[in-house]
N, C-alpha and C. Protein backbone atom coordinates (compact mmCIF):
# COMPACT_ATOMS: atom_id res chain seq x y z
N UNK A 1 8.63 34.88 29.21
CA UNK A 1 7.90 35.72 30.15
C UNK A 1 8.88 36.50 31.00
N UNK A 2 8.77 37.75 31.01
CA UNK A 2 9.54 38.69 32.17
C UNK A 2 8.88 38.42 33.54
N UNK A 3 9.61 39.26 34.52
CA UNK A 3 9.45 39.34 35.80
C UNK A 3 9.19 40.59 36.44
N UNK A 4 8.10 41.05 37.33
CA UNK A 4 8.47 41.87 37.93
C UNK A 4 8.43 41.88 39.36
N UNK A 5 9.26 42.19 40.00
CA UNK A 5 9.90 42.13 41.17
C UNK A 5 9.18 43.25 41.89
N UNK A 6 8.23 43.53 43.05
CA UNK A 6 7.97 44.46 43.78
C UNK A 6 7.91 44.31 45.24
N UNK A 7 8.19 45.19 45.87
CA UNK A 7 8.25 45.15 47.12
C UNK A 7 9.40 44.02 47.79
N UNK A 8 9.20 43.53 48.83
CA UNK A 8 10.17 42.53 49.45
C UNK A 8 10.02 41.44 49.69
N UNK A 9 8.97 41.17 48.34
CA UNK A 9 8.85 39.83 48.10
C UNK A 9 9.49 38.87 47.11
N UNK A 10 9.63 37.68 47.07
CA UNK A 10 10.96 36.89 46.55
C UNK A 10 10.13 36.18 45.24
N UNK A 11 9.05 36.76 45.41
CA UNK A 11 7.83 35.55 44.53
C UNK A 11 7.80 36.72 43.12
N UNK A 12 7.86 36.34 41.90
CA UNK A 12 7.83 37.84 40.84
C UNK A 12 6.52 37.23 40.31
N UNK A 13 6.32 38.86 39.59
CA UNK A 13 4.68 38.75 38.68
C UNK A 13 5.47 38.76 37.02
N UNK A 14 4.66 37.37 36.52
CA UNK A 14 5.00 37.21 34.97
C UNK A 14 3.99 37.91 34.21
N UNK A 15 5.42 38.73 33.45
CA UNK A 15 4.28 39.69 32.50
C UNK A 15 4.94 39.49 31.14
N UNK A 16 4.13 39.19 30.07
CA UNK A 16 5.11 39.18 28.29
C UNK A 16 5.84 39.60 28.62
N UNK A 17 7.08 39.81 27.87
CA UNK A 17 8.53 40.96 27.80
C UNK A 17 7.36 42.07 26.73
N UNK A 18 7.02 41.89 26.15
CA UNK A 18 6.56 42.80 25.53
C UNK A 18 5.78 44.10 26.02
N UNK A 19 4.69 43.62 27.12
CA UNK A 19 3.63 43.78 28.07
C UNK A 19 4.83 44.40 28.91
N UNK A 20 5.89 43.75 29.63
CA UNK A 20 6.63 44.25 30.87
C UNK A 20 7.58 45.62 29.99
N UNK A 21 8.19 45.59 29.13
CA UNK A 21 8.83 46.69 28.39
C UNK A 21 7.94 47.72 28.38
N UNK A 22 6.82 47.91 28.13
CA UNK A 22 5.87 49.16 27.97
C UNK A 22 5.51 49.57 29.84
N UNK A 23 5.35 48.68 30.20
CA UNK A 23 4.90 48.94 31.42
C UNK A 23 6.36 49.74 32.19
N UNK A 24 7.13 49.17 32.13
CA UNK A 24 8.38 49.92 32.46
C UNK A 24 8.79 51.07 32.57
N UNK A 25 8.13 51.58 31.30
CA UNK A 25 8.40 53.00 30.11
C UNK A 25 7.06 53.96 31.49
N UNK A 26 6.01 53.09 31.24
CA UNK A 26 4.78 53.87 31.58
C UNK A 26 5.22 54.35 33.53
N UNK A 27 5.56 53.17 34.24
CA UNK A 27 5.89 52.72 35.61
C UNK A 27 7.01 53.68 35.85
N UNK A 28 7.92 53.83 35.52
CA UNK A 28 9.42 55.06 35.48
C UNK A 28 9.14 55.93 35.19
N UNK A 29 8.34 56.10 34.59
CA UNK A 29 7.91 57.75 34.04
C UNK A 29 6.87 58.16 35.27
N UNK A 30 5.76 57.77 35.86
CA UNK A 30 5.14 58.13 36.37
C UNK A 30 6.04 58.39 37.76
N UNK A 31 6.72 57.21 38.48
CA UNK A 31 7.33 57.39 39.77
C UNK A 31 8.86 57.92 39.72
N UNK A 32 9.30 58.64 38.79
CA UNK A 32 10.23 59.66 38.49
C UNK A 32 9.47 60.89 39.02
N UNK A 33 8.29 61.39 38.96
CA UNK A 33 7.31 62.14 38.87
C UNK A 33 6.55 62.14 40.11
N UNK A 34 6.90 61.06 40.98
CA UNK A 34 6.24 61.08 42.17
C UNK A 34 4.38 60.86 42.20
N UNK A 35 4.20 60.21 41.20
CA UNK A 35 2.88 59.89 40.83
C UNK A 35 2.88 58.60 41.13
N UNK A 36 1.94 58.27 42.12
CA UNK A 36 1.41 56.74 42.70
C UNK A 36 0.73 56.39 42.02
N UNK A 37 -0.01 55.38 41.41
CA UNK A 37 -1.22 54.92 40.95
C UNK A 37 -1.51 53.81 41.14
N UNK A 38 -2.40 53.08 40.34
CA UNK A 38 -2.51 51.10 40.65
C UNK A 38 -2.31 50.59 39.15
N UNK A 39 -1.63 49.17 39.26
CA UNK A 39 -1.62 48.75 38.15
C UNK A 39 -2.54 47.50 38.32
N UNK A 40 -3.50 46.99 37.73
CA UNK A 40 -4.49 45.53 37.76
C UNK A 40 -4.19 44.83 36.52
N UNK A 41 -4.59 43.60 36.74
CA UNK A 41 -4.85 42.84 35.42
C UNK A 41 -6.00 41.23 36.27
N UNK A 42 -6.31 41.04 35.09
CA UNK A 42 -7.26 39.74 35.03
C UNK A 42 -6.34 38.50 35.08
N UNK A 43 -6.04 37.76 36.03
CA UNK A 43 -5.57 36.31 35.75
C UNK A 43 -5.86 35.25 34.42
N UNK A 44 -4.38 35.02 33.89
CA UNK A 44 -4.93 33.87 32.84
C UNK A 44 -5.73 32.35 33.39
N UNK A 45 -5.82 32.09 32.28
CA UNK A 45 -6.17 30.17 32.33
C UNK A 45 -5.15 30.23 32.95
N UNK A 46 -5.42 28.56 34.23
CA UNK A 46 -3.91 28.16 34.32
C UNK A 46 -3.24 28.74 35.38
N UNK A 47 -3.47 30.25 35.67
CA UNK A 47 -2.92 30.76 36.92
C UNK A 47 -4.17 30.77 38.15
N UNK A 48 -3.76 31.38 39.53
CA UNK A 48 -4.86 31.16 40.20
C UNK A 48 -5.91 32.09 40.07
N UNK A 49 -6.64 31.77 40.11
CA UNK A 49 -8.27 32.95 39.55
C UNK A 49 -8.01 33.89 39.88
N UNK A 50 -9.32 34.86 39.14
CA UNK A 50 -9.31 36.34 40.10
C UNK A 50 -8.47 36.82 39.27
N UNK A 51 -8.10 38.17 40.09
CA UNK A 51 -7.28 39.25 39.58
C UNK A 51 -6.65 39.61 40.40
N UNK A 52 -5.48 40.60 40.07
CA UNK A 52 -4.81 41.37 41.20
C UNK A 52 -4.64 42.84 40.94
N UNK A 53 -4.23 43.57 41.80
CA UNK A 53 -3.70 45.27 41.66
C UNK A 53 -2.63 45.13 42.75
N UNK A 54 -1.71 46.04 42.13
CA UNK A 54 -0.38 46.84 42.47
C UNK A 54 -0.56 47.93 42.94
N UNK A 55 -0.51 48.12 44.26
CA UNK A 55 -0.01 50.14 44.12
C UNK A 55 1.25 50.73 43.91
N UNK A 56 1.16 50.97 42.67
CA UNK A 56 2.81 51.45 42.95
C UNK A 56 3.23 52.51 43.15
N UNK A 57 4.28 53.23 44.36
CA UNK A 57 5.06 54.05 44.72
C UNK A 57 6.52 53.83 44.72
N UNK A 58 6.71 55.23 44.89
CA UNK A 58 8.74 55.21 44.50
C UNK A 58 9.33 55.10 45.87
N UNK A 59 9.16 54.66 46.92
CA UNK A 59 9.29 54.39 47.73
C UNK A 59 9.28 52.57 48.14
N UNK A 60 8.57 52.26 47.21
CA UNK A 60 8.95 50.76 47.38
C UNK A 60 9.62 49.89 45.97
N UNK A 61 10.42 48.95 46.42
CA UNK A 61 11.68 48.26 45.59
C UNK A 61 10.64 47.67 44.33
N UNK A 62 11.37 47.96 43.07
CA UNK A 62 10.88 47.63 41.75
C UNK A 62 12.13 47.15 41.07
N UNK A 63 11.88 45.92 40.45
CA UNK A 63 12.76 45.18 39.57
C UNK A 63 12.31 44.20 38.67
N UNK A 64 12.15 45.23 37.05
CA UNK A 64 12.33 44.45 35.70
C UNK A 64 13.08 43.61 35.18
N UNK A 65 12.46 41.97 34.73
CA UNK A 65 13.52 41.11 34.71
C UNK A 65 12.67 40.49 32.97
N UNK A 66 13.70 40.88 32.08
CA UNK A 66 13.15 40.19 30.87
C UNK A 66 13.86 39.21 30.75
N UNK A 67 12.58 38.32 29.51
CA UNK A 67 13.39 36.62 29.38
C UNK A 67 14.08 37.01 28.13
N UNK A 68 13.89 37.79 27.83
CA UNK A 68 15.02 38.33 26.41
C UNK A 68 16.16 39.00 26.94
N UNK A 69 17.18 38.86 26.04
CA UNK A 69 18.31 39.27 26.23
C UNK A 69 18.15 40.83 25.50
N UNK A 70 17.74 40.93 24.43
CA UNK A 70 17.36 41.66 22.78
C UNK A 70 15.87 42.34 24.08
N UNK A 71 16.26 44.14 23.79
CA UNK A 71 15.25 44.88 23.97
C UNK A 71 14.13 44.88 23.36
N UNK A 72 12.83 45.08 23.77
CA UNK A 72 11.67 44.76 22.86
C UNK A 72 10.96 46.53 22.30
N UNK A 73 10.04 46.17 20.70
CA UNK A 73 10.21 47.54 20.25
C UNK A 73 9.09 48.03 20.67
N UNK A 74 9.51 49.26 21.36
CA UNK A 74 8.21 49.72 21.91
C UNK A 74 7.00 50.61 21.08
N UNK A 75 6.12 50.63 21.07
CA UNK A 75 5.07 51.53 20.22
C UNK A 75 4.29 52.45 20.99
N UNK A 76 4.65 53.67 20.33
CA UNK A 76 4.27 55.31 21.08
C UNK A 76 3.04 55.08 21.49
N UNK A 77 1.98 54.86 20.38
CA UNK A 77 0.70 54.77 20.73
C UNK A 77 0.27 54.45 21.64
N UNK A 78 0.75 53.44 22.48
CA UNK A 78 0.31 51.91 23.31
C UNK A 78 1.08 52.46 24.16
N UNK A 79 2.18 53.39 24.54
CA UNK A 79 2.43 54.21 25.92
C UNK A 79 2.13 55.24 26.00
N UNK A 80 1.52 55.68 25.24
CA UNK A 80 0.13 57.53 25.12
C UNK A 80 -0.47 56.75 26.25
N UNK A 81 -1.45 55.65 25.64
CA UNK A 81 -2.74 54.82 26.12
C UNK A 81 -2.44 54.31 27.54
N UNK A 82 -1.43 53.92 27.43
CA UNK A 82 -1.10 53.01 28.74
C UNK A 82 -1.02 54.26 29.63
N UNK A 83 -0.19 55.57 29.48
CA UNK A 83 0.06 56.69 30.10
C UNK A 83 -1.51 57.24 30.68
N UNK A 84 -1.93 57.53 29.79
CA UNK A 84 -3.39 58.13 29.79
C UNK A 84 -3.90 57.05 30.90
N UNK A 85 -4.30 56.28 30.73
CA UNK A 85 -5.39 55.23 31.44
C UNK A 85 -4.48 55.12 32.64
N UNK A 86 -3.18 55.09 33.13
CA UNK A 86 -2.30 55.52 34.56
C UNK A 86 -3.36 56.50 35.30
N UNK A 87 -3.61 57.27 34.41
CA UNK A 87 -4.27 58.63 35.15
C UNK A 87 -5.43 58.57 36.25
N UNK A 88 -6.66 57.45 35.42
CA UNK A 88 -7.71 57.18 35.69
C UNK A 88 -7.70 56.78 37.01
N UNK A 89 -9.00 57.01 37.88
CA UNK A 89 -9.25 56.80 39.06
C UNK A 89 -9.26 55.12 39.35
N UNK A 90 -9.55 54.48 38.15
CA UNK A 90 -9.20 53.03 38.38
C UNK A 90 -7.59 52.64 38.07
N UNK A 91 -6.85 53.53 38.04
CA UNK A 91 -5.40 53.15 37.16
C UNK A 91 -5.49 52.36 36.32
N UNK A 92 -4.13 51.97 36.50
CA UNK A 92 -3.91 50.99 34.68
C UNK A 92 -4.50 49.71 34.60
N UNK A 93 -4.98 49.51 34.01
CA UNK A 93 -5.70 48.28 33.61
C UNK A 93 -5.36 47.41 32.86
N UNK A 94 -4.40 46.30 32.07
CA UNK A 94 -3.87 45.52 31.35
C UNK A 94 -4.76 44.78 31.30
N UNK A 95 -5.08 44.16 30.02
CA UNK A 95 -5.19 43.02 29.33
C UNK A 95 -4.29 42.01 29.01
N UNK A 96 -4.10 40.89 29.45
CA UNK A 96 -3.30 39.92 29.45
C UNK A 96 -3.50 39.26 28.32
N UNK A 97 -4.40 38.90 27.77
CA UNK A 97 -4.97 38.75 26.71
C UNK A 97 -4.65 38.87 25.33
N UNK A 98 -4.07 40.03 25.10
CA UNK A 98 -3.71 40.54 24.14
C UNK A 98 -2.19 40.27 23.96
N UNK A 99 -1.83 40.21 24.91
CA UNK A 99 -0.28 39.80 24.82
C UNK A 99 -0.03 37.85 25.02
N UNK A 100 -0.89 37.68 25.02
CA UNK A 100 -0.54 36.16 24.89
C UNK A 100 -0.81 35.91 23.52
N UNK A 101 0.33 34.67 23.64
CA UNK A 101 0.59 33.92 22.01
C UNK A 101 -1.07 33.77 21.06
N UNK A 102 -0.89 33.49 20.28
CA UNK A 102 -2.32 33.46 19.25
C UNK A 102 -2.95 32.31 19.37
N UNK A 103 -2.42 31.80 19.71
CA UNK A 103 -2.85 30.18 19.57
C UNK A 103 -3.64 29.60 20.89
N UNK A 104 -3.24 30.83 22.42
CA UNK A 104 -4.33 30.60 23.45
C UNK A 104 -5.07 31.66 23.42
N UNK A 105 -4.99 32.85 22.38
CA UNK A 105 -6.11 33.79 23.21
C UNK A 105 -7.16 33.27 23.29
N UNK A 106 -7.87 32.22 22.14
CA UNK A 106 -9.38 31.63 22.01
C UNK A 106 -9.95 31.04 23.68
N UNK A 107 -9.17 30.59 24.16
CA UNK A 107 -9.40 29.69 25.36
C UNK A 107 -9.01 30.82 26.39
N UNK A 108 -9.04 31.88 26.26
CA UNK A 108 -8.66 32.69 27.65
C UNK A 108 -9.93 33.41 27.96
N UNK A 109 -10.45 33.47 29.27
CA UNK A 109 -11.66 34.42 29.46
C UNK A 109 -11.80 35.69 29.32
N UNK A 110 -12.86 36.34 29.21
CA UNK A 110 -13.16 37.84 28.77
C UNK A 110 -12.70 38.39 29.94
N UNK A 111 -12.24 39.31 29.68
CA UNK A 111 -12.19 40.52 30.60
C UNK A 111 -13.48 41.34 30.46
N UNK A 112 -14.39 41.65 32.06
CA UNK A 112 -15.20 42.13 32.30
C UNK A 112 -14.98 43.52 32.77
């Protein structure tokens, strides 16, 4: 699991390396650009309920921390999408879901 580090807090948000590599791509590109938006996701099993959102601006401290050493391969498609849906008045929306191992997605709740 990667890390991401925001604001001036000491506590990080675990995201796949896979999930955190795209988001990276999508997150730098937008606040290079001076484009704020929100990032959300649905809490897994296991973590504390609920959900959360990010606002992110280039004005506050951001730091990507993968558990890989080895860069992960990114796919155009899936940062079109991720790009695109940045846009939306709800911002980005992740599925956690999809990036977890195969063997828990069965036991993870729907995203509503």
């Amino acid at each position: 699991m990667g890390q991401l580090f925001y604001g001036d807090t000491a506590e990080p948000i675990e995201f796949p390396d896979r999930l955190l590599a795209h988001l990276k791509v999508v997150i730098t590109t937008k606040l290079r650009r001076a484009e704020s938006f929100t990032l959300s996701w649905r809490h897994l099993d296991g973590d504390a309920g609920g959900r959360s959102s990010l606002w992110l601006q280039e004005s506050i401290p951001l730091r990507f921390v993968f558990d890989s050493a080895e860069p992960e391969q990114l796919d155009g498609h899936m940062l079109q999408d991720m790009a695109h849906r940045s846009n939306a008045s709800s911002g980005l929306v992740v599925d956690l879901r999809e990036f977890a191992p195969v063997d828990q997605r069965a036991s993870l709740a729907p995203v509503a």
